[in-house]
Protein backbone atom coordinates (compact mmCIF):
# COMPACT_ATOMS: atom_id res chain seq x y z
CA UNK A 1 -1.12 6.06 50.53
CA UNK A 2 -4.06 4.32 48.67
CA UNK A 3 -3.74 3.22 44.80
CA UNK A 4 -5.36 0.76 43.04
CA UNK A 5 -3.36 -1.88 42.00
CA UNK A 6 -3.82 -4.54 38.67
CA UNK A 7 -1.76 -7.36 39.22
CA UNK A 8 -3.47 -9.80 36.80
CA UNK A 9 -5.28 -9.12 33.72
CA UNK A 10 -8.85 -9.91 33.64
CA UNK A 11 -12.44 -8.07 34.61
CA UNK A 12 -13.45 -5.35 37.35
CA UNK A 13 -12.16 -8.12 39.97
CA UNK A 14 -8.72 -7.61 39.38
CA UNK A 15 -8.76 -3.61 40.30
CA UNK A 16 -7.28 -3.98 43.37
CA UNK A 17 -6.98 -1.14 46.60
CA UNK A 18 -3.12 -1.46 48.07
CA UNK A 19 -1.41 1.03 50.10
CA UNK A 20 1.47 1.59 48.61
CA UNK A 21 4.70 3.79 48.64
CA UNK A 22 4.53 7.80 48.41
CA UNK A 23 5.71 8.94 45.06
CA UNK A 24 9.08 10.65 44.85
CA UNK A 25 9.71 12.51 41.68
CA UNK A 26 12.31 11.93 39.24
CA UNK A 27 14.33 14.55 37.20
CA UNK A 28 11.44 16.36 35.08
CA UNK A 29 9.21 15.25 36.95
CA UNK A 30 6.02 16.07 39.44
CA UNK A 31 3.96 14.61 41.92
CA UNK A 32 0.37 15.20 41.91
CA UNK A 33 -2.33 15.11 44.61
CA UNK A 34 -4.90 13.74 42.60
CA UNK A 35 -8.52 15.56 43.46
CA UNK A 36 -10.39 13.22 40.76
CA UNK A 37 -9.61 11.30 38.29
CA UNK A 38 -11.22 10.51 34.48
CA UNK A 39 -12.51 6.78 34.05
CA UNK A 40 -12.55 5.80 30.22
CA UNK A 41 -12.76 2.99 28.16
CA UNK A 42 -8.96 2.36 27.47
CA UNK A 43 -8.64 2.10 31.31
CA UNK A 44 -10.59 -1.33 30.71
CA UNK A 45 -8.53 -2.01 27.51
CA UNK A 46 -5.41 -1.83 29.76
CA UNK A 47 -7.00 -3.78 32.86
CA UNK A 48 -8.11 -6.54 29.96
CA UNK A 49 -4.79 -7.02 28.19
CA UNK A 50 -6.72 -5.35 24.77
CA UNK A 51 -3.59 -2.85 25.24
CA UNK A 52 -0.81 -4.42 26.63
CA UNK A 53 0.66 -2.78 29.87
CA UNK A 54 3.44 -4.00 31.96
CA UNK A 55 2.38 -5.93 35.23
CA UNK A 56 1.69 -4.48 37.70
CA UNK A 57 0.60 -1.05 37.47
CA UNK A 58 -2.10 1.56 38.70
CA UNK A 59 -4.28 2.28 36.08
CA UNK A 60 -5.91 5.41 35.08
CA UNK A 61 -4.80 8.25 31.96
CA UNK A 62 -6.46 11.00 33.37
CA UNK A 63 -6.33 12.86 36.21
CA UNK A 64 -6.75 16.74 37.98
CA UNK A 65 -5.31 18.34 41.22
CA UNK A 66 -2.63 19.92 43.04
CA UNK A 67 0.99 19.88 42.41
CA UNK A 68 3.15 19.05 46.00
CA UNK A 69 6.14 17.85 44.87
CA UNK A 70 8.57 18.78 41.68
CA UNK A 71 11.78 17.16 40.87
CA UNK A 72 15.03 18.67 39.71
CA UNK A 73 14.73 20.43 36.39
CA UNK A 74 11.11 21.20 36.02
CA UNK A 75 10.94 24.70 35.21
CA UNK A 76 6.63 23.77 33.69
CA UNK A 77 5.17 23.20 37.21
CA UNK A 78 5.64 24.39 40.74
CA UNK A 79 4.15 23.50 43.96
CA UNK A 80 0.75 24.15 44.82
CA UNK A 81 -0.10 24.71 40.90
CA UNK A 82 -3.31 23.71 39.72
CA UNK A 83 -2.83 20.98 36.81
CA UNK A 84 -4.70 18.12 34.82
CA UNK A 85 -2.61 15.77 32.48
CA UNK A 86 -4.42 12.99 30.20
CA UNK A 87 -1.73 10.52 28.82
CA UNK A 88 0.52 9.69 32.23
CA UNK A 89 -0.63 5.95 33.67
CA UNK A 90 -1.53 5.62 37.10
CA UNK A 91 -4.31 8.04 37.88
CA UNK A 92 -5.92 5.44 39.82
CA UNK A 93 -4.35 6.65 43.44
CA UNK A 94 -3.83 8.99 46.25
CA UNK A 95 -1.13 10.92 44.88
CA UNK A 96 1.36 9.75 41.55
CA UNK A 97 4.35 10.74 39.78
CA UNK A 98 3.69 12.49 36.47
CA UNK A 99 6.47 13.64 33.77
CA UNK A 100 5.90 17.63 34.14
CA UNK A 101 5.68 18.34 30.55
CA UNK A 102 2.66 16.55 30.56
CA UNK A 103 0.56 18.57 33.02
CA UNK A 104 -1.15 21.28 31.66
CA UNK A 105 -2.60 24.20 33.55
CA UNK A 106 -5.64 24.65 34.83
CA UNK A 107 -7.01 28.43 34.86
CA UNK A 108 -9.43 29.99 37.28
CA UNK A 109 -13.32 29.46 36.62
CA UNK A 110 -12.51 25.65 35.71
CA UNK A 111 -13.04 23.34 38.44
CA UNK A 112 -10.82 20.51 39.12
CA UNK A 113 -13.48 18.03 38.55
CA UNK A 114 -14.69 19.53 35.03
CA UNK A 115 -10.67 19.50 34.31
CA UNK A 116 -10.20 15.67 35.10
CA UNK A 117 -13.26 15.20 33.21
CA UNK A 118 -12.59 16.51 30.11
CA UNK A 119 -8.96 16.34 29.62
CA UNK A 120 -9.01 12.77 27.18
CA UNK A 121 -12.48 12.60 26.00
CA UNK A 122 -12.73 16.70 25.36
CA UNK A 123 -8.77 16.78 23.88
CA UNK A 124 -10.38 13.40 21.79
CA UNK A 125 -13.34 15.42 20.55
CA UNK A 126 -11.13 18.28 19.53
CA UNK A 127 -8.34 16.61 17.11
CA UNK A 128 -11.38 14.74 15.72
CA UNK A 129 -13.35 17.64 15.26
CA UNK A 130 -10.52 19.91 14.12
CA UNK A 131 -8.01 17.06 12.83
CA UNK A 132 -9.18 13.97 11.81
CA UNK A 133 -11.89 16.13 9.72
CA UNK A 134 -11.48 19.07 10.01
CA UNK A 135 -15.70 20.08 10.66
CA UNK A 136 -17.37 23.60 8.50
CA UNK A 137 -20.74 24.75 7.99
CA UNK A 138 -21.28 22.30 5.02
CA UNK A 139 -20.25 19.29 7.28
CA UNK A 140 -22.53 16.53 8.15
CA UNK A 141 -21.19 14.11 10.42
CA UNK A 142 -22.65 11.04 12.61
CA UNK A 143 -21.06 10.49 16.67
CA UNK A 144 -22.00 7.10 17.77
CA UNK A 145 -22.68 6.90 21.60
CA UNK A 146 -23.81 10.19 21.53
CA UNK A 147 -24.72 10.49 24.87
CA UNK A 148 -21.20 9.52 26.35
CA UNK A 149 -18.27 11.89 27.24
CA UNK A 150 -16.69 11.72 24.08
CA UNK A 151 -20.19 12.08 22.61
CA UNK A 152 -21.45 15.21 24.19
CA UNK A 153 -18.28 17.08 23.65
CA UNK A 154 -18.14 16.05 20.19
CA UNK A 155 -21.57 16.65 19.59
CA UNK A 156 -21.46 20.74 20.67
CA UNK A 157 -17.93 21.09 19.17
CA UNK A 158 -19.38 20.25 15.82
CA UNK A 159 -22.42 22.24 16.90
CA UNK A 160 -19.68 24.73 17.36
CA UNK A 161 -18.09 25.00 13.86
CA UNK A 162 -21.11 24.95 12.09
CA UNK A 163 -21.87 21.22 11.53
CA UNK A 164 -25.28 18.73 11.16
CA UNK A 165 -25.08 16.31 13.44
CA UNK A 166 -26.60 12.84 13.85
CA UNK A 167 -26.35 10.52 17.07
CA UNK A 168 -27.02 7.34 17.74
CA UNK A 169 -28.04 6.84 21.61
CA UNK A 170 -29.04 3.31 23.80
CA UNK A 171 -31.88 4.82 25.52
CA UNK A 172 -34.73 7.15 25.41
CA UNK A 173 -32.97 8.89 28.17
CA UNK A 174 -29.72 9.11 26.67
CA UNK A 175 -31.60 10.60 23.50
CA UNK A 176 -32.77 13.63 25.22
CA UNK A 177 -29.30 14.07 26.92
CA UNK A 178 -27.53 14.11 23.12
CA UNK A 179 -30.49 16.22 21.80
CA UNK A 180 -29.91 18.54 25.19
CA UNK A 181 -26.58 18.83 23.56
CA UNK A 182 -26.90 20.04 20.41
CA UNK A 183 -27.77 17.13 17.83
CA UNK A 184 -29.83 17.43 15.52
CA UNK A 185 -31.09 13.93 14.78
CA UNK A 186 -30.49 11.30 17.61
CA UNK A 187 -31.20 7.56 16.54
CA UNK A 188 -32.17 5.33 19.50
CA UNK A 189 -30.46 1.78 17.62
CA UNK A 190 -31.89 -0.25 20.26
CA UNK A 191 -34.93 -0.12 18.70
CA UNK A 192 -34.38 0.68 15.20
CA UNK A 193 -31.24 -0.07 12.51
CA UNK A 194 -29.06 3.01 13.09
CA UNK A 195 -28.36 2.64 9.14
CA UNK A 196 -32.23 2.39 7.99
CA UNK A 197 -33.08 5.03 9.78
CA UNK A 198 -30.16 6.99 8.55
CA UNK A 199 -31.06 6.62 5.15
CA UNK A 200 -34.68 7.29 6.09
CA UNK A 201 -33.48 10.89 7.71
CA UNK A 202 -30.40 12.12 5.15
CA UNK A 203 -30.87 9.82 1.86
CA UNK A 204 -28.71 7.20 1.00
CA UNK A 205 -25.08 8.66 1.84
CA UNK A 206 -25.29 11.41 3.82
CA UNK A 207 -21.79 11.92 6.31
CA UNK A 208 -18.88 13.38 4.91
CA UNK A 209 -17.43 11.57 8.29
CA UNK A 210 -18.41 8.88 11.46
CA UNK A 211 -16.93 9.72 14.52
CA UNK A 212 -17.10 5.78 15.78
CA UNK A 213 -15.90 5.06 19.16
CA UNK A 214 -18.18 1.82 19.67
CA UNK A 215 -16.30 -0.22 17.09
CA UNK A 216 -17.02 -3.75 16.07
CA UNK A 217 -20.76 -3.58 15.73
CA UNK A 218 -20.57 -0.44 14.32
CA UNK A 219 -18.34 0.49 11.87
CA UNK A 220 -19.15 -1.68 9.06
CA UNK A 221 -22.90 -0.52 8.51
CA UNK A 222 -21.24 2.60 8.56
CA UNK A 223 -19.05 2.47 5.45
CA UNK A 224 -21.86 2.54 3.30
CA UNK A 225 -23.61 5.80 4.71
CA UNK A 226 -20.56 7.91 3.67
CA UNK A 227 -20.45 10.05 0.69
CA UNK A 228 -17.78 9.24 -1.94
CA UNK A 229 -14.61 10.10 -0.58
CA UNK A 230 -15.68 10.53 3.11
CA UNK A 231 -13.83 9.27 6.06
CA UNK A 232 -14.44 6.51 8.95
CA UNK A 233 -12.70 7.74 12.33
CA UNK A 234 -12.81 5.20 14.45
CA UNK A 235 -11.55 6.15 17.77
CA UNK A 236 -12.80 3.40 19.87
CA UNK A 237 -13.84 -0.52 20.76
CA UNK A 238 -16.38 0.31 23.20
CA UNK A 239 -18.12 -2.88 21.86
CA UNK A 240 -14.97 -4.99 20.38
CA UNK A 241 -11.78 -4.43 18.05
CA UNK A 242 -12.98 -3.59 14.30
CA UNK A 243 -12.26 -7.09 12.38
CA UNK A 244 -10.13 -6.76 9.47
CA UNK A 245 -10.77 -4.50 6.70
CA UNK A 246 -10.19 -5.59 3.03
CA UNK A 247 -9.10 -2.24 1.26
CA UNK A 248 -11.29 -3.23 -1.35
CA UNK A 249 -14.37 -2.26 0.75
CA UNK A 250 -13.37 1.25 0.81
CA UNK A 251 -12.83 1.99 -3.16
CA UNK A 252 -16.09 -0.06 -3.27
CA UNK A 253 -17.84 2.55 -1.51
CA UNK A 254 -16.35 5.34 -2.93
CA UNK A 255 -12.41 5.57 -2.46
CA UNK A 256 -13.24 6.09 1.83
CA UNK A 257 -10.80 6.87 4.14
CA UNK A 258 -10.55 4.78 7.21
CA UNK A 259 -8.47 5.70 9.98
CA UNK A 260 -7.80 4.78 13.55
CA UNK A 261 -6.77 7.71 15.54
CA UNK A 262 -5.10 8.35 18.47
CA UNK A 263 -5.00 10.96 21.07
CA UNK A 264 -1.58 10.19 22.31
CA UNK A 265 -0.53 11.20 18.40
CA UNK A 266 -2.51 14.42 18.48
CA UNK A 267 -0.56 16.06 22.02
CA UNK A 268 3.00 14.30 21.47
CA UNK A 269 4.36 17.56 21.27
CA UNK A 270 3.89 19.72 24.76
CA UNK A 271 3.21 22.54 22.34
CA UNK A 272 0.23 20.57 20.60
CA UNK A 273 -0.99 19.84 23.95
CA UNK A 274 -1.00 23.10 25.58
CA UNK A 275 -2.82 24.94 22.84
CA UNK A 276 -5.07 21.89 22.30
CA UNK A 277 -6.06 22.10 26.29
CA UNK A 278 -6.08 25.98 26.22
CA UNK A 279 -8.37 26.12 23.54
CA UNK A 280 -10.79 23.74 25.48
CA UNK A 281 -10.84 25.32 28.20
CA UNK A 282 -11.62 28.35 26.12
CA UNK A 283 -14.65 26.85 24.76
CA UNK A 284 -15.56 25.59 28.37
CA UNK A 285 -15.74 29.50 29.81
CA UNK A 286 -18.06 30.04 26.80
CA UNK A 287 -20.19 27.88 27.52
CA UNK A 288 -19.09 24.33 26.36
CA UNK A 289 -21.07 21.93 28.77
CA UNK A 290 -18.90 19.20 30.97
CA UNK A 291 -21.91 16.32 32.36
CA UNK A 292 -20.09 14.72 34.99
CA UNK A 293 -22.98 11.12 35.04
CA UNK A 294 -21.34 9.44 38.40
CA UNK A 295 -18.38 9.98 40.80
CA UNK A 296 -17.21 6.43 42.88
CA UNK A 297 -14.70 6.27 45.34
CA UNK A 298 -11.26 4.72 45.01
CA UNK A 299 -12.56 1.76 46.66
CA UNK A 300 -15.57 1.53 44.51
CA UNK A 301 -13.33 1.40 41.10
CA UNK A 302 -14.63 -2.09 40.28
CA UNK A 303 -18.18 -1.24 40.06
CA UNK A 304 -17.11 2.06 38.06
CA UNK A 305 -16.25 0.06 35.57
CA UNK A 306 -18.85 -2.64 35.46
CA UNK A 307 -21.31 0.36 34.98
CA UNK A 308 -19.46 1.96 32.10
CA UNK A 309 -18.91 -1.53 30.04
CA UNK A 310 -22.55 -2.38 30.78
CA UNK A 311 -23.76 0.65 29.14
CA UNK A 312 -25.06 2.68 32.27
CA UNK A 313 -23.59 5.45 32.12
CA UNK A 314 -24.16 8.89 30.57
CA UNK A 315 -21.17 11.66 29.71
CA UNK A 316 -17.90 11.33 32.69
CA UNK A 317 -17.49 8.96 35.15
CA UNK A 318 -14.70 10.44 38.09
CA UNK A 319 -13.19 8.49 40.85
CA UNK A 320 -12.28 10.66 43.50
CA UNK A 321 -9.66 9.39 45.61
């Protein structure tokens, strides 16, 4: 079978199409046809070296299809279930090996390519919108790269429970996607200071929190748009790692909280991440919106990623094997 193989770190070049060996599952574990799978921006942090992974492997978190194999005691999946999982490596392939308790089901009405698509970036958009700070009716928030996958999701999710929402978008284009989605004031920062016209829009400090997955250029303008007390999540170095923080900064701008989140932290527990998915799915069948921007091929994974670190791409990216 096909897989895509990294066995050097580096850029797009080093994704790699190998046939390799069929999976065989282990005890408590399941092999999975793989109908698409989710391309996100830790896929490049692994391919890079950003987050250290053990050489070589087949890249990819997320991933939706059929189960055709289980291993001795699995008593979660069967053969011929419909599944989607989000933090197993190796989605990148024809077929791979995933630990069973980390599939999740998928129910009828969801298609497998809206499950691979929103398994990380929706189950992201949940613990940030429900966790991380917890959103109401007197919220105001900001989502940077609001016209991504995290983005969109985040953006009607906070819609959802009641929320205001500002954006901040590349492109005139991507500003009527995140205003198709529910925010209510999208800032295009390629042509204007996010922060200015922030401040222009809401006043001086208007965000109880920032949703930030960009990172480096980002988050520091940011700190000084929160209210006192309000909280930096950021999720995400879509344009760098955040440089050092001196804890000083946040009492200086009103005792902030800063965290970096993680989704692995939010669905450790199989419980956490059944009810987590169920619930999204839930919100999908009334009438949360999955954009699916591209599909490539396996063999086109290198250009999949050039387009989503250069920016051109809008909500999910899926490589279908």
């Amino acid at each position: 079978m096909r897989a895509i193989v990294v066995r050097r770190l580096g850029g797009p070049e080093v994704l790699v199409a190998e046939e390799v060996d069929e999976p065989v599952p282990g005890p408590g574990e399941a092999v999975v046809e793989v109908a698409a799978a989710g391309l996100n921006f830790i896929d490049t942090y692994h391919r890079s070296g950003l987050y250290p992974v053990g050489l070589p492997f087949t890249p990819g978190l997320e991933a939706s299809g059929t189960v055709v194999a289980a291993g001795s005691e699995v008593t979660c999946a069967a053969e011929g279930d419909r599944v989607a999982f989000c933090t197993s490596l190796g989605a990148y392939a024809e077929r791979t090996v995933v630990p069973a308790d980390r599939l999740v089901p998928v129910p009828g009405g969801i298609s497998l390519d809206n499950a691979a698509a929103v398994m990380l970036q929706g189950l992201t958009a949940h613990y940030l919108a429900t966790d991380t700070y917890p959103l109401d009716s007197g919220s105001t928030c900001l989502v940077h790269a609001g016209a991504g996958g995290v983005g969109l999701l985040l953006t009607q999710m906070a819609k959802r429970l009641g929320a205001v929402v500002y954006t901040t978008v590349g492109t005139d284009a991507k500003a009527e996607i995140s205003e198709a989605a529910g925010a209510d004031h999208v800032i295009v920062y390629s042509r204007e200071d996010f922060a200015e016209r922030v401040r222009e829009i809401g006043g001086e400090r208007p965000f109880d929190v920032i949703y930030d997955g960009v990172g480096k250029a980002t988050v520091p303008a940011g700190f000084g748009l929160l209210r006192r007390r309000g909280t930096m999540a950021a999720f995400g170095n879509a344009s760098g790692a955040v440089e050092p923080v001196d804890p000083l900064v946040l009492s200086s701008h009103g005792s902030l909280f800063f965290t970096r989140p993680t989704l692995f932290d939010h669905v450790a527990a199989r419980s956490e991440l059944l009810a987590r998915s169920a619930q999204l799915f839930e919100w999908m069948r009334d009438g949360l919106s999955v954009r699916i921007g591209a599909r490539f091929p396996l063999g086109e994974v290198q250009e999949a990623h050039r387009a989503l670190e250069g920016r051109k791409t809008t909500g999910k990216v899926l490589i279908r094997p």
